[in-house]
PDB file of N, CA and C in Angstrom:
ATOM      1  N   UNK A   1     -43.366 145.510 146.464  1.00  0.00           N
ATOM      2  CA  UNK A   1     -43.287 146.847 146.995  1.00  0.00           C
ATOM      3  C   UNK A   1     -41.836 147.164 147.325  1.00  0.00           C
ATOM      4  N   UNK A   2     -41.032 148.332 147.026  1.00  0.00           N
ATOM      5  CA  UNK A   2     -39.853 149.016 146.957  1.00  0.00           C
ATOM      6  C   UNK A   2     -39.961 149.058 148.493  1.00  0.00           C
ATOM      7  N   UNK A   3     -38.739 148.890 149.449  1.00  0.00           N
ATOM      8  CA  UNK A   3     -38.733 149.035 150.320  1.00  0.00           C
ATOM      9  C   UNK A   3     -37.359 149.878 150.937  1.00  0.00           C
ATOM     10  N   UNK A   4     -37.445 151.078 149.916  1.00  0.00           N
ATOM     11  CA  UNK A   4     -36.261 152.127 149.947  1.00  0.00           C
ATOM     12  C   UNK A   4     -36.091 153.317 151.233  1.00  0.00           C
ATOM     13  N   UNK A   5     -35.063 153.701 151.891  1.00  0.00           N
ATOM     14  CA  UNK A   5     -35.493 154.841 152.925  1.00  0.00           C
ATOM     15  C   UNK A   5     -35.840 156.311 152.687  1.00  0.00           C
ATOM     16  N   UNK A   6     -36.575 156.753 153.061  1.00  0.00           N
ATOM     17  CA  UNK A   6     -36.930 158.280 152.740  1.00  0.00           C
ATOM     18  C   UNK A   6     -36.171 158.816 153.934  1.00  0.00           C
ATOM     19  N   UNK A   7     -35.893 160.263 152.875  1.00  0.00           N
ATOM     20  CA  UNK A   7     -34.945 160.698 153.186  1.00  0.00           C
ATOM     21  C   UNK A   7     -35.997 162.256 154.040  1.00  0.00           C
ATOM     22  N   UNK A   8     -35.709 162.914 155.088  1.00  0.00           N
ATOM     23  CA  UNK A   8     -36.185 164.071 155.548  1.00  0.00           C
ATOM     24  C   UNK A   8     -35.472 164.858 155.416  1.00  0.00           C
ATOM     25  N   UNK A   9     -35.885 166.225 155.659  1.00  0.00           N
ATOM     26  CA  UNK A   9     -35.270 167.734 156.120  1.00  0.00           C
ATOM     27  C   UNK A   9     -35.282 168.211 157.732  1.00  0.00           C
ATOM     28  N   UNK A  10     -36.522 167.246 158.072  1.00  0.00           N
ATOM     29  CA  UNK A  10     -36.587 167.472 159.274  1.00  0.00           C
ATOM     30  C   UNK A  10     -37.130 167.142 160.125  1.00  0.00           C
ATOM     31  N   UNK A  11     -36.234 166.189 161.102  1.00  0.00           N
ATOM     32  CA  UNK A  11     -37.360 164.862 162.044  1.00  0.00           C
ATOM     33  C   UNK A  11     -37.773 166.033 163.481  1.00  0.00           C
ATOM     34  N   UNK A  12     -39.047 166.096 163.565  1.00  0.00           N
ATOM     35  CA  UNK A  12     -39.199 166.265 165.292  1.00  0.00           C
ATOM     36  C   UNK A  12     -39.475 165.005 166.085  1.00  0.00           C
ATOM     37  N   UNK A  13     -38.710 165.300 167.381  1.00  0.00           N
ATOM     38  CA  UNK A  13     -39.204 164.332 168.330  1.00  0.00           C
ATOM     39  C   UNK A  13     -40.411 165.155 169.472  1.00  0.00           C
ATOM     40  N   UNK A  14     -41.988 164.348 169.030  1.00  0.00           N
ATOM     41  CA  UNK A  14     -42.863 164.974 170.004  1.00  0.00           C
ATOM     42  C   UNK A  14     -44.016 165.979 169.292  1.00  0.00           C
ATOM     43  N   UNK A  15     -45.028 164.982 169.522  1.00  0.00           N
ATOM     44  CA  UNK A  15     -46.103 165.976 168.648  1.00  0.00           C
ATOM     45  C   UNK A  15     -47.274 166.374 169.686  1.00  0.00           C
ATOM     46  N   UNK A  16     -46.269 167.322 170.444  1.00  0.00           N
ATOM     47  CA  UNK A  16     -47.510 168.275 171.450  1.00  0.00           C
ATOM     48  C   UNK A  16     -46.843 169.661 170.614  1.00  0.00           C
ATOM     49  N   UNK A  17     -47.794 170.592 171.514  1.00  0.00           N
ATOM     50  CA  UNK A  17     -48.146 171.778 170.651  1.00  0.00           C
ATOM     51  C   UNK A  17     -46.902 171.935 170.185  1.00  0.00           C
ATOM     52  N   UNK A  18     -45.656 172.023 171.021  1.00  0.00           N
ATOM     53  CA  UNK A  18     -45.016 173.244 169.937  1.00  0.00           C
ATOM     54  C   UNK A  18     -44.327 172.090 168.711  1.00  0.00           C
ATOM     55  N   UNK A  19     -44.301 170.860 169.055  1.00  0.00           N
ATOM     56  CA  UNK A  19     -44.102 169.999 167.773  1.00  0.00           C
ATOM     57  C   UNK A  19     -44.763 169.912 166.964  1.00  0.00           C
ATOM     58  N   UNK A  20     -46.218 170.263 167.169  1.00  0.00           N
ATOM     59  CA  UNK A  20     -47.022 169.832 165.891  1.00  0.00           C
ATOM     60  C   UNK A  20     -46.978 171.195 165.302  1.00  0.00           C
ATOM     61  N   UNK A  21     -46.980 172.520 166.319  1.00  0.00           N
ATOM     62  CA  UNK A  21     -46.922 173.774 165.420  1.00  0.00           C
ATOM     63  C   UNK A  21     -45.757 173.867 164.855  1.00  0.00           C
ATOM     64  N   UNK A  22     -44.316 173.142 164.930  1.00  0.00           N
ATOM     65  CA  UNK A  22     -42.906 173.526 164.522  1.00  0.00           C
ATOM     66  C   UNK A  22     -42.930 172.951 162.877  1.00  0.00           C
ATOM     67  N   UNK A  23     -44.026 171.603 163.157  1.00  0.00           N
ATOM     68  CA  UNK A  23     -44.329 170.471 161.773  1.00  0.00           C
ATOM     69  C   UNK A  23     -45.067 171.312 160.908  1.00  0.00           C
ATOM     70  N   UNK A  24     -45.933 172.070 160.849  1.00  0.00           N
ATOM     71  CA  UNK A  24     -46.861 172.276 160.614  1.00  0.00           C
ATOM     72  C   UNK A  24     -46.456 173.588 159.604  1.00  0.00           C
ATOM     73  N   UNK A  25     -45.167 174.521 160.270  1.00  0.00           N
ATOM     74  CA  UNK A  25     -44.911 175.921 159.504  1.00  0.00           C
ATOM     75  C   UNK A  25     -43.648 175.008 158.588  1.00  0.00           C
ATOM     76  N   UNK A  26     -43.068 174.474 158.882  1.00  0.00           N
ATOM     77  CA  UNK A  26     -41.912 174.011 158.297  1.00  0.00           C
ATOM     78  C   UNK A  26     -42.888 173.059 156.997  1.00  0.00           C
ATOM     79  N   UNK A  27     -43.499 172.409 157.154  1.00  0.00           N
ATOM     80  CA  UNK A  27     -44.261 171.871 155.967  1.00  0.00           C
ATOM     81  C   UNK A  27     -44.933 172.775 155.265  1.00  0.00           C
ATOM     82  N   UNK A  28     -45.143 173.816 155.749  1.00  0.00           N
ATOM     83  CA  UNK A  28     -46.161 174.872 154.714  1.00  0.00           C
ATOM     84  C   UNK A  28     -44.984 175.891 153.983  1.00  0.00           C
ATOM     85  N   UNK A  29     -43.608 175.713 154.364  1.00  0.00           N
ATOM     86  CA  UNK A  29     -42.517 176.445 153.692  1.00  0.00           C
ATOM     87  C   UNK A  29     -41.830 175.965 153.047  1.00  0.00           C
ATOM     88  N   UNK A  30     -42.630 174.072 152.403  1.00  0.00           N
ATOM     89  CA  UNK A  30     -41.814 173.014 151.840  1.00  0.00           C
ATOM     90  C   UNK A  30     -40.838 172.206 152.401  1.00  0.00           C
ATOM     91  N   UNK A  31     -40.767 172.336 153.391  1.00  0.00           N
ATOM     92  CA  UNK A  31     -39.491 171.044 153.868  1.00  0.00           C
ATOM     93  C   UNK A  31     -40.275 169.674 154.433  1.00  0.00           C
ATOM     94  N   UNK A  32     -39.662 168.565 153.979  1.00  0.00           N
ATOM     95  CA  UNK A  32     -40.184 167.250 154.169  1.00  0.00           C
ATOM     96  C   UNK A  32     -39.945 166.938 155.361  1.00  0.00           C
ATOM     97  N   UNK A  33     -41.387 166.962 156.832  1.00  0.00           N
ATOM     98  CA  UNK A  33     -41.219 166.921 157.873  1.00  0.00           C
ATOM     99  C   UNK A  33     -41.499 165.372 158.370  1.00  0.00           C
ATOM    100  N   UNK A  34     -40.952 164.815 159.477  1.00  0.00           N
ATOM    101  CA  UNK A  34     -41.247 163.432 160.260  1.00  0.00           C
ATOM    102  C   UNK A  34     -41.369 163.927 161.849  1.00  0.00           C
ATOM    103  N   UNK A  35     -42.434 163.428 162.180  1.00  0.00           N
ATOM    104  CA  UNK A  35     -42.735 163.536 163.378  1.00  0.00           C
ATOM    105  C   UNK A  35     -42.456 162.345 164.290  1.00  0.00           C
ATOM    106  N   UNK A  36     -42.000 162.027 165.548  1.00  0.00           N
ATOM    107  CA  UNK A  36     -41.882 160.948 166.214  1.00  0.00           C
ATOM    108  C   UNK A  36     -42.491 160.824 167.597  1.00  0.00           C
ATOM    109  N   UNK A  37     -43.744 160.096 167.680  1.00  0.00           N
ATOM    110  CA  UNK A  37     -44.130 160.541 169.353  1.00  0.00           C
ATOM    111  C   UNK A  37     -44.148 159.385 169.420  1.00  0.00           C
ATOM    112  N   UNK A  38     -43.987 158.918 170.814  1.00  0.00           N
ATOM    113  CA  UNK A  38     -43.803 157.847 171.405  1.00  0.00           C
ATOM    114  C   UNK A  38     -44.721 157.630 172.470  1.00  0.00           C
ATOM    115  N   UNK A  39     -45.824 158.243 172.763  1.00  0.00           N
ATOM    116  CA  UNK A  39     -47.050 158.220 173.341  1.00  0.00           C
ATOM    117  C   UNK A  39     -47.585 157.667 172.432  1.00  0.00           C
ATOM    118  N   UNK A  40     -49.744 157.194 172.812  1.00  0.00           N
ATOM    119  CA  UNK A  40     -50.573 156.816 171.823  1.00  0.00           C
ATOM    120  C   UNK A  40     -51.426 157.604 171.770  1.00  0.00           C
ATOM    121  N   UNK A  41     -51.791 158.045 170.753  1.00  0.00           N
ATOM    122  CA  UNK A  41     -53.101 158.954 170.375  1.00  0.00           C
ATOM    123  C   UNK A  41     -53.873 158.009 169.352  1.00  0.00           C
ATOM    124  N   UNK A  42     -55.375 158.636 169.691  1.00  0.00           N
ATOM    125  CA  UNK A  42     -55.609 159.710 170.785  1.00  0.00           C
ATOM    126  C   UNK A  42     -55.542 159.582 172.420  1.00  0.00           C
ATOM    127  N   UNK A  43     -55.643 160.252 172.805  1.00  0.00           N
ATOM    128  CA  UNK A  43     -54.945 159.966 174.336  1.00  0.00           C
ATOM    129  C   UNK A  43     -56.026 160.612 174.919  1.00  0.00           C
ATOM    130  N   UNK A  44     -56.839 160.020 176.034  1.00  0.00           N
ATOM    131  CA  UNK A  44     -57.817 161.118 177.060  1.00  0.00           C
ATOM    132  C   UNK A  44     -57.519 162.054 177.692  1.00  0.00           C
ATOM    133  N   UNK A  45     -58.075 163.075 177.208  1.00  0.00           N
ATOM    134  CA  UNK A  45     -57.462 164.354 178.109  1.00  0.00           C
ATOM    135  C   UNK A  45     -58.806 165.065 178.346  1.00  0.00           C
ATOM    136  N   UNK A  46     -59.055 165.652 180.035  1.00  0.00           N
ATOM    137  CA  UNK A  46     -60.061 166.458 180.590  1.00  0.00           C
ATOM    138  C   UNK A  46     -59.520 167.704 180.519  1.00  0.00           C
ATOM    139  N   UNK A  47     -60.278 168.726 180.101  1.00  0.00           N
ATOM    140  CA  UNK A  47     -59.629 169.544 180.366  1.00  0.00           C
ATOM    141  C   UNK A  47     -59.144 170.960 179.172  1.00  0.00           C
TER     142      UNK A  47
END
């Protein structure tokens, strides 16, 4: 297995709302998105 680096257009740090909505339009307008959260999901939330 090739173990080459990929290259992005555009890393976010943080996939709560407005990261996952920032990932989400930027991938639907073609740019190669990376997300980075440093929490674990799924995560319990009440509420």
């Amino acid at each position: 297995m090739e173990n080459s680096p990929k290259k992005y257009d555009v890393a976010i740090i943080g996939s709560g709302i407005g990261g996952s909505t920032l990932a989400s339009v930027l991938a639907r307008q073609g740019l190669s998105v990376i997300v980075f959260e440093g929490g674990t999901h799924p995560k319990f939330a009440v509420g």
